[in-house]
N, C-alpha and C. Protein backbone atom coordinates (compact mmCIF):
# COMPACT_ATOMS: atom_id res chain seq x y z
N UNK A 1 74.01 95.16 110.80
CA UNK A 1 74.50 95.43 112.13
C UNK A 1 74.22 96.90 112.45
N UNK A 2 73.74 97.09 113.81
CA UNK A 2 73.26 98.33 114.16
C UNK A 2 74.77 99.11 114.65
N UNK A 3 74.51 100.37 114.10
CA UNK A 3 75.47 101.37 114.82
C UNK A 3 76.47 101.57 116.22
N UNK A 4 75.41 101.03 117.24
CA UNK A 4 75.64 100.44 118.36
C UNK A 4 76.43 99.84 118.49
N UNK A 5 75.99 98.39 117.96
CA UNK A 5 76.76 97.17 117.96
C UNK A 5 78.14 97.55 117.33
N UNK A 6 78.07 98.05 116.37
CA UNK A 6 79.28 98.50 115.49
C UNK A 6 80.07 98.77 116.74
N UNK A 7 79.73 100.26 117.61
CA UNK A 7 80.89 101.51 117.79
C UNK A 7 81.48 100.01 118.95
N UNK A 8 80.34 99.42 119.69
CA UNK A 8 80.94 97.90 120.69
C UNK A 8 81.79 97.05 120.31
N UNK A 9 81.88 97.38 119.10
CA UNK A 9 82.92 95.99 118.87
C UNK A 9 84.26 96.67 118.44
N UNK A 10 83.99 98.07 117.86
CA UNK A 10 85.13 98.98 117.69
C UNK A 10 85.85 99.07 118.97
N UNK A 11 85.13 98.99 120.60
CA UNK A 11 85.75 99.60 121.55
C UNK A 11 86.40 98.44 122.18
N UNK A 12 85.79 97.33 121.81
CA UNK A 12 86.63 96.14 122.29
C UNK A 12 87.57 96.03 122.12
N UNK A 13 87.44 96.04 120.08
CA UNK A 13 88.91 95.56 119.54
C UNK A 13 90.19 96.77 120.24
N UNK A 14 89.75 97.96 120.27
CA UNK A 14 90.36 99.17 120.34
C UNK A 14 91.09 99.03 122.22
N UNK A 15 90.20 98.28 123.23
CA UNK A 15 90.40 97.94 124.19
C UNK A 15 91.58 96.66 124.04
N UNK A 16 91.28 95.83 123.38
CA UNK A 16 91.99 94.83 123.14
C UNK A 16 93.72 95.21 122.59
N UNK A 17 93.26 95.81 121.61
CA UNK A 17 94.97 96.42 121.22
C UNK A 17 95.69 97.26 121.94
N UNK A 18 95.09 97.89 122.64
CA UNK A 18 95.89 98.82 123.81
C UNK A 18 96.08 98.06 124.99
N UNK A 19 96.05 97.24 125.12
CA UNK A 19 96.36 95.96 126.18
C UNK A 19 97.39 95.56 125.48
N UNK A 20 97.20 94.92 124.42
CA UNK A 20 98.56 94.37 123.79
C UNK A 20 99.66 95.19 123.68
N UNK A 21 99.68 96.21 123.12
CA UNK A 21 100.38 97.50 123.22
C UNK A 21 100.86 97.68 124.40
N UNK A 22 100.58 97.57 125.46
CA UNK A 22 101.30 98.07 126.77
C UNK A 22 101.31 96.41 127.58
N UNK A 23 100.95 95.26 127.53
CA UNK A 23 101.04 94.68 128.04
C UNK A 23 102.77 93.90 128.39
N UNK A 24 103.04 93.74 129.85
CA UNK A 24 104.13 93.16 129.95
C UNK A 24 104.58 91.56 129.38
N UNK A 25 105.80 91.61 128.69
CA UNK A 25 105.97 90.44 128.27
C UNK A 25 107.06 89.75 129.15
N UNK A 26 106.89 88.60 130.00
CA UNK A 26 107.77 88.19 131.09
C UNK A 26 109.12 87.27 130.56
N UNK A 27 109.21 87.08 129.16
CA UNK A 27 110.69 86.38 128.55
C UNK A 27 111.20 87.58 127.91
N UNK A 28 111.13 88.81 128.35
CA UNK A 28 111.42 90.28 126.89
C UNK A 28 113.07 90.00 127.13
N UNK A 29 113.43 90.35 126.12
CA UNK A 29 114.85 90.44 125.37
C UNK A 29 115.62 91.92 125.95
N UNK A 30 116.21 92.76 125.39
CA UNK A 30 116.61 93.94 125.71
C UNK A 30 115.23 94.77 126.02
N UNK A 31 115.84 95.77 126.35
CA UNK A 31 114.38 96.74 126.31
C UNK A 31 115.00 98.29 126.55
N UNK A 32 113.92 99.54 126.18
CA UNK A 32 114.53 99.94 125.93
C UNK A 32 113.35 101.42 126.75
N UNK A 33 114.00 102.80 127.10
CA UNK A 33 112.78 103.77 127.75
C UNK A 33 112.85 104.24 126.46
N UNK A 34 111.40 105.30 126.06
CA UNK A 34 110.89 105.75 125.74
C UNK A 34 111.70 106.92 124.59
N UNK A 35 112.13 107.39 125.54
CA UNK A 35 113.43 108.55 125.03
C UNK A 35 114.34 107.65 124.14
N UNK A 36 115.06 106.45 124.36
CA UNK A 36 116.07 105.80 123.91
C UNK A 36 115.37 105.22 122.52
N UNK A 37 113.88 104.63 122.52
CA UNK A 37 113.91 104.52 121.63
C UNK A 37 113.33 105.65 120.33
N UNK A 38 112.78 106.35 120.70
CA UNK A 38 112.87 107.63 120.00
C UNK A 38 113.88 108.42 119.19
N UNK A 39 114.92 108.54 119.88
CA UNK A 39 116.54 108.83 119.68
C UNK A 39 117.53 107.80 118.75
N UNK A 40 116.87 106.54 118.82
CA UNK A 40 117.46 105.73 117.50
C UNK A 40 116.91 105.50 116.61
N UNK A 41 115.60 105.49 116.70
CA UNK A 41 114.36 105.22 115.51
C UNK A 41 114.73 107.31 114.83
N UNK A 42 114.83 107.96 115.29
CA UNK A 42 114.57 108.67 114.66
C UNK A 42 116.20 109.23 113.48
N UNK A 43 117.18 108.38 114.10
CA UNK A 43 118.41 108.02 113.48
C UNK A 43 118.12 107.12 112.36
N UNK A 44 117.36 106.09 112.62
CA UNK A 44 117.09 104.79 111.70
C UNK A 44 117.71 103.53 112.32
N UNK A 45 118.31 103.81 113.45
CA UNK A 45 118.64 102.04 114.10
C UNK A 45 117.46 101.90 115.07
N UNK A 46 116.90 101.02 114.12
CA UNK A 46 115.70 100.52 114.89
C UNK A 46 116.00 99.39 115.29
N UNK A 47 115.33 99.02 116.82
CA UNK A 47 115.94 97.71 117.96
C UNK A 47 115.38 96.54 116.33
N UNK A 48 116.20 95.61 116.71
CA UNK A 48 116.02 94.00 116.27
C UNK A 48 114.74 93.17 116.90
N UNK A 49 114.04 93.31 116.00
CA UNK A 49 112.70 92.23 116.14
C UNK A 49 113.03 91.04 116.83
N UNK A 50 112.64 89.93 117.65
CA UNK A 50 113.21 88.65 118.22
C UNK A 50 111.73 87.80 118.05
N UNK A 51 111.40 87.18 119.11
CA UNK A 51 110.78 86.08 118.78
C UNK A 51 109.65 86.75 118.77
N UNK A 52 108.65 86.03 118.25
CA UNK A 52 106.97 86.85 118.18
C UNK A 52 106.20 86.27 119.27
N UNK A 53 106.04 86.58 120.35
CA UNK A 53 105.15 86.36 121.26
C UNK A 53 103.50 86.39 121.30
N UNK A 54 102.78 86.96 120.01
CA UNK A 54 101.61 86.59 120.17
C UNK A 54 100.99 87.01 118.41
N UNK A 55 99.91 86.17 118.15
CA UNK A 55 99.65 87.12 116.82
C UNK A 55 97.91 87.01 117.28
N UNK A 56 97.08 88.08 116.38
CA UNK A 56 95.87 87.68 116.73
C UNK A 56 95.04 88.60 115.61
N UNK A 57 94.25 87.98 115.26
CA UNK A 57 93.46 88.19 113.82
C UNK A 57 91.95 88.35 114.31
N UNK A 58 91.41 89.28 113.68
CA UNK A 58 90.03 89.92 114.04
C UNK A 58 89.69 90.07 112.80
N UNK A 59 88.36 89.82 112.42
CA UNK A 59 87.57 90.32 111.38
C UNK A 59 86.87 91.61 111.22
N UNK A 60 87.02 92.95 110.62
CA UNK A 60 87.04 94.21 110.66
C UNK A 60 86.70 94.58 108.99
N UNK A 61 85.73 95.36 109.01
CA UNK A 61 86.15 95.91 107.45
C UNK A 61 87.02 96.97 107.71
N UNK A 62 87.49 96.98 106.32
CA UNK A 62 89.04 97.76 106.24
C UNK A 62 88.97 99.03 106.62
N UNK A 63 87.48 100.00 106.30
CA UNK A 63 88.01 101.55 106.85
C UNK A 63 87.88 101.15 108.33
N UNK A 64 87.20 100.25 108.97
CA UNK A 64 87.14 100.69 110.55
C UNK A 64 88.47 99.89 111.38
N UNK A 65 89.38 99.43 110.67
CA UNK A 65 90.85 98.83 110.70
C UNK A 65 91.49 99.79 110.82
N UNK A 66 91.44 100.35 109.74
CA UNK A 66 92.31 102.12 109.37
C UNK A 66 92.15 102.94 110.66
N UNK A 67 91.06 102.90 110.92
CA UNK A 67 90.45 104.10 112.08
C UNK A 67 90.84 103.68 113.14
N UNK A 68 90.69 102.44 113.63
CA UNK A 68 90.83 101.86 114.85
C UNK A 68 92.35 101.75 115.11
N UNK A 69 93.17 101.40 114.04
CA UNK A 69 94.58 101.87 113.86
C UNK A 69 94.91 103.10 114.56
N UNK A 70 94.69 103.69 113.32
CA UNK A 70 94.83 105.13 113.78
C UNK A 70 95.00 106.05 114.93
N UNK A 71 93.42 105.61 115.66
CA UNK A 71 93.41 105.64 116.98
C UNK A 71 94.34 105.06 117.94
N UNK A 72 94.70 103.94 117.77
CA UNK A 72 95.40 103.39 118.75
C UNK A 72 96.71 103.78 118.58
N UNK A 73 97.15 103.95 117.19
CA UNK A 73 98.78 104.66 117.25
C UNK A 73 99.01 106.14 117.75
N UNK A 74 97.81 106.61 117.89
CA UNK A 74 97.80 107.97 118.03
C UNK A 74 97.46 108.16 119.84
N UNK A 75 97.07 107.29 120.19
CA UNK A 75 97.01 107.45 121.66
C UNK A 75 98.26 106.44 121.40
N UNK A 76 98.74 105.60 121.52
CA UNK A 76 100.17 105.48 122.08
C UNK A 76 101.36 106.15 122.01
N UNK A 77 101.33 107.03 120.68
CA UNK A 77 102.55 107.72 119.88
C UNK A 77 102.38 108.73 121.26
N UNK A 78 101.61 109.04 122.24
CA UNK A 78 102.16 110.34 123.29
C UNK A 78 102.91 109.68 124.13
N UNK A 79 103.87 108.42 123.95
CA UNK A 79 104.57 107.99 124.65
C UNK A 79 105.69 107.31 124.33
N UNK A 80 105.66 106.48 123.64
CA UNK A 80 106.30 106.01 122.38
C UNK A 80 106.10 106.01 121.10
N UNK A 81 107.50 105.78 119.98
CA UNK A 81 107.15 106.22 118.75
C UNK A 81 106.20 105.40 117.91
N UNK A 82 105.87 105.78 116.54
CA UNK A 82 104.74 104.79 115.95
C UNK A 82 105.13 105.35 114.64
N UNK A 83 104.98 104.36 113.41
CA UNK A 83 105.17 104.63 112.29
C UNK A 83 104.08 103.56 111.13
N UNK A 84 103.72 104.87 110.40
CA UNK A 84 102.38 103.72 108.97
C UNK A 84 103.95 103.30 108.49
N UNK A 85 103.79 102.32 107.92
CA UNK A 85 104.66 101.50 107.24
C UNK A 85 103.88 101.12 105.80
N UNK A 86 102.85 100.84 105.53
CA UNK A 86 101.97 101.18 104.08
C UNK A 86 100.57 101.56 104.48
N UNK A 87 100.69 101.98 103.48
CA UNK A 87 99.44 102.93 103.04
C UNK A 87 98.55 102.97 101.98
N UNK A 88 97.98 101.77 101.65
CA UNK A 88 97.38 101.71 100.44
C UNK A 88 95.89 101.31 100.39
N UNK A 89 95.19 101.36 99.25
CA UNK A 89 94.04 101.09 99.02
C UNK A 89 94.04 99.49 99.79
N UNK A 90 94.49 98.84 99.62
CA UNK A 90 94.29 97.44 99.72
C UNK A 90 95.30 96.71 100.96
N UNK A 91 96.21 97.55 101.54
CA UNK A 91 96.55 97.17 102.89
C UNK A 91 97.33 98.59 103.99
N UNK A 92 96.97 98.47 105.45
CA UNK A 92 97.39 99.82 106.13
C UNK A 92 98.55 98.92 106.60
N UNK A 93 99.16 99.02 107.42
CA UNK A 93 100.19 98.53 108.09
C UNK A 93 101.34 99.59 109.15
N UNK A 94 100.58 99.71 110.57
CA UNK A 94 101.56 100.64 111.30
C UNK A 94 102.16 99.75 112.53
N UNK A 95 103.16 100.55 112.97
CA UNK A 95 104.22 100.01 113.82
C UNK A 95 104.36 100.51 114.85
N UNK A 96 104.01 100.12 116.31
CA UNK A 96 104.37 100.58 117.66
C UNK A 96 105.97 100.23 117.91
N UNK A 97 106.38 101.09 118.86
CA UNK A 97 107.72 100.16 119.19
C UNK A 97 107.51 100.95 121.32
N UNK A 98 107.41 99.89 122.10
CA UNK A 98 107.42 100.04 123.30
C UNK A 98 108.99 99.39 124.09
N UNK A 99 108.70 99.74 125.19
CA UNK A 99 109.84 98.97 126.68
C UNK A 99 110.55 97.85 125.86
N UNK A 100 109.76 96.76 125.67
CA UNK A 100 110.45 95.61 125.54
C UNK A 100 109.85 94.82 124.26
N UNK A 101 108.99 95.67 123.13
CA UNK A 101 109.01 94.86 122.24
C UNK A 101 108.17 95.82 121.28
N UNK A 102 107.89 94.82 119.79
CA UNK A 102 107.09 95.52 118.51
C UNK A 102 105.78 95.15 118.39
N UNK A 103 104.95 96.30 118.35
CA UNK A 103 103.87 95.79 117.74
C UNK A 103 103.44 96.44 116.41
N UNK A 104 102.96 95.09 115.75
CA UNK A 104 102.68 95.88 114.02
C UNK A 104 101.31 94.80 113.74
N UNK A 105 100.29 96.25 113.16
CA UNK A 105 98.72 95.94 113.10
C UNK A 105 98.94 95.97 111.38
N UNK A 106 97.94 95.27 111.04
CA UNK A 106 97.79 95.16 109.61
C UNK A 106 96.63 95.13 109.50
N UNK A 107 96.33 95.94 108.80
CA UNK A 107 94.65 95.91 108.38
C UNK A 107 94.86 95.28 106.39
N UNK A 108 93.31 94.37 106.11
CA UNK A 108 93.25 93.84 104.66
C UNK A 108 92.41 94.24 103.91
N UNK A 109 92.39 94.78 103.02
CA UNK A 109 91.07 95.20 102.56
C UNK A 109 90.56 93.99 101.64
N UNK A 110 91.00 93.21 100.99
CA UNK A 110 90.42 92.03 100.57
C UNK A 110 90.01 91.14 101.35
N UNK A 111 90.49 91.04 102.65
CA UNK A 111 90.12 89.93 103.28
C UNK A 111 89.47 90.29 104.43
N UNK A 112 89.28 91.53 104.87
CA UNK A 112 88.79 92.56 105.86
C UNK A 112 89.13 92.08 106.92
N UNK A 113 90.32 91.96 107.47
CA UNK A 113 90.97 91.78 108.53
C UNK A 113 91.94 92.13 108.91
N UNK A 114 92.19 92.42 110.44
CA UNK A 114 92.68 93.07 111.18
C UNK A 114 94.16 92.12 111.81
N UNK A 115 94.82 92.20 111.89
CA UNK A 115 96.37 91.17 112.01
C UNK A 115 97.17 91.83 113.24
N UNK A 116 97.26 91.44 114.36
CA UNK A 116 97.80 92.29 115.54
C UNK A 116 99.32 91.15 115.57
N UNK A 117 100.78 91.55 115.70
CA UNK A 117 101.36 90.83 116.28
C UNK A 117 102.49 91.12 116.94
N UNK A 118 102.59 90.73 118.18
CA UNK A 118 103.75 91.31 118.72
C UNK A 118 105.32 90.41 118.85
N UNK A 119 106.04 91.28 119.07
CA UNK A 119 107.29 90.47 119.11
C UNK A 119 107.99 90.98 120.18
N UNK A 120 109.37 90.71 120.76
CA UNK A 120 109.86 90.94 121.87
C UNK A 120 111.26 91.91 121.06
N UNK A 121 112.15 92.44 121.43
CA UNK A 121 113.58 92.52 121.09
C UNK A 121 114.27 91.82 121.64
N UNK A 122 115.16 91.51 120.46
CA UNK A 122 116.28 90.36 120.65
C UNK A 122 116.98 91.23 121.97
């Protein structure tokens, strides 16, 4: 696969998760601004996970998972908070928390895939 093609499919997926990331969910549970949840996550009461409204699996090798991660927590974290949750050779795993729900990306390095899923708050 050419370079090209590569950075194209990086900008999709990378397009794709920042949609999910900010996209409105029309059954959301509590919800919460920006500030509020900042101010309890950074206490440790983090909102209650509720139902999972979407999951979606992409095939990625693992460093461009990491990166594409990365990226995307790092352009969302200027608004809401974001946390790696693992960090290892063999799986990444970080955590958005927005308005009205969670999103947590998992990247595999054995299975080289990318795991997007969101959930609402109870």
């Amino acid at each position: 696969m050419q370079k090209s093609q590569i950075h194209t499919i990086m900008n999709k997926l990378l397009l794709t998760i920042v949609c999910s990331l900010f996209s409105i969910i029309t059954n959301a549970g509590a919800t919460y601004t920006a500030a509020k949840l900042t101010q309890i996550i950074e206490i440790g009461q983090y909102p209650i996970p509720g139902k999972t409204t979407d999951t979606q699996n992409t095939s990625v090798a693992f460093a461009d998972c990491k990166a594409l991660t990365d990226k995307t927590m790092s352009e969302f974290n200027q608004e809401y908070p974001t946390k790696t949750i693992v960090d290892t050779s063999l799986i990444y795993m970080a955590k958005a928390w927005n308005s009205d729900g969670i999103v947590v990306i998992t990247c595999s390095a054995p299975e080289n895939n990318m795991e997007l899923i969101k959930s609402l708050y109870r």
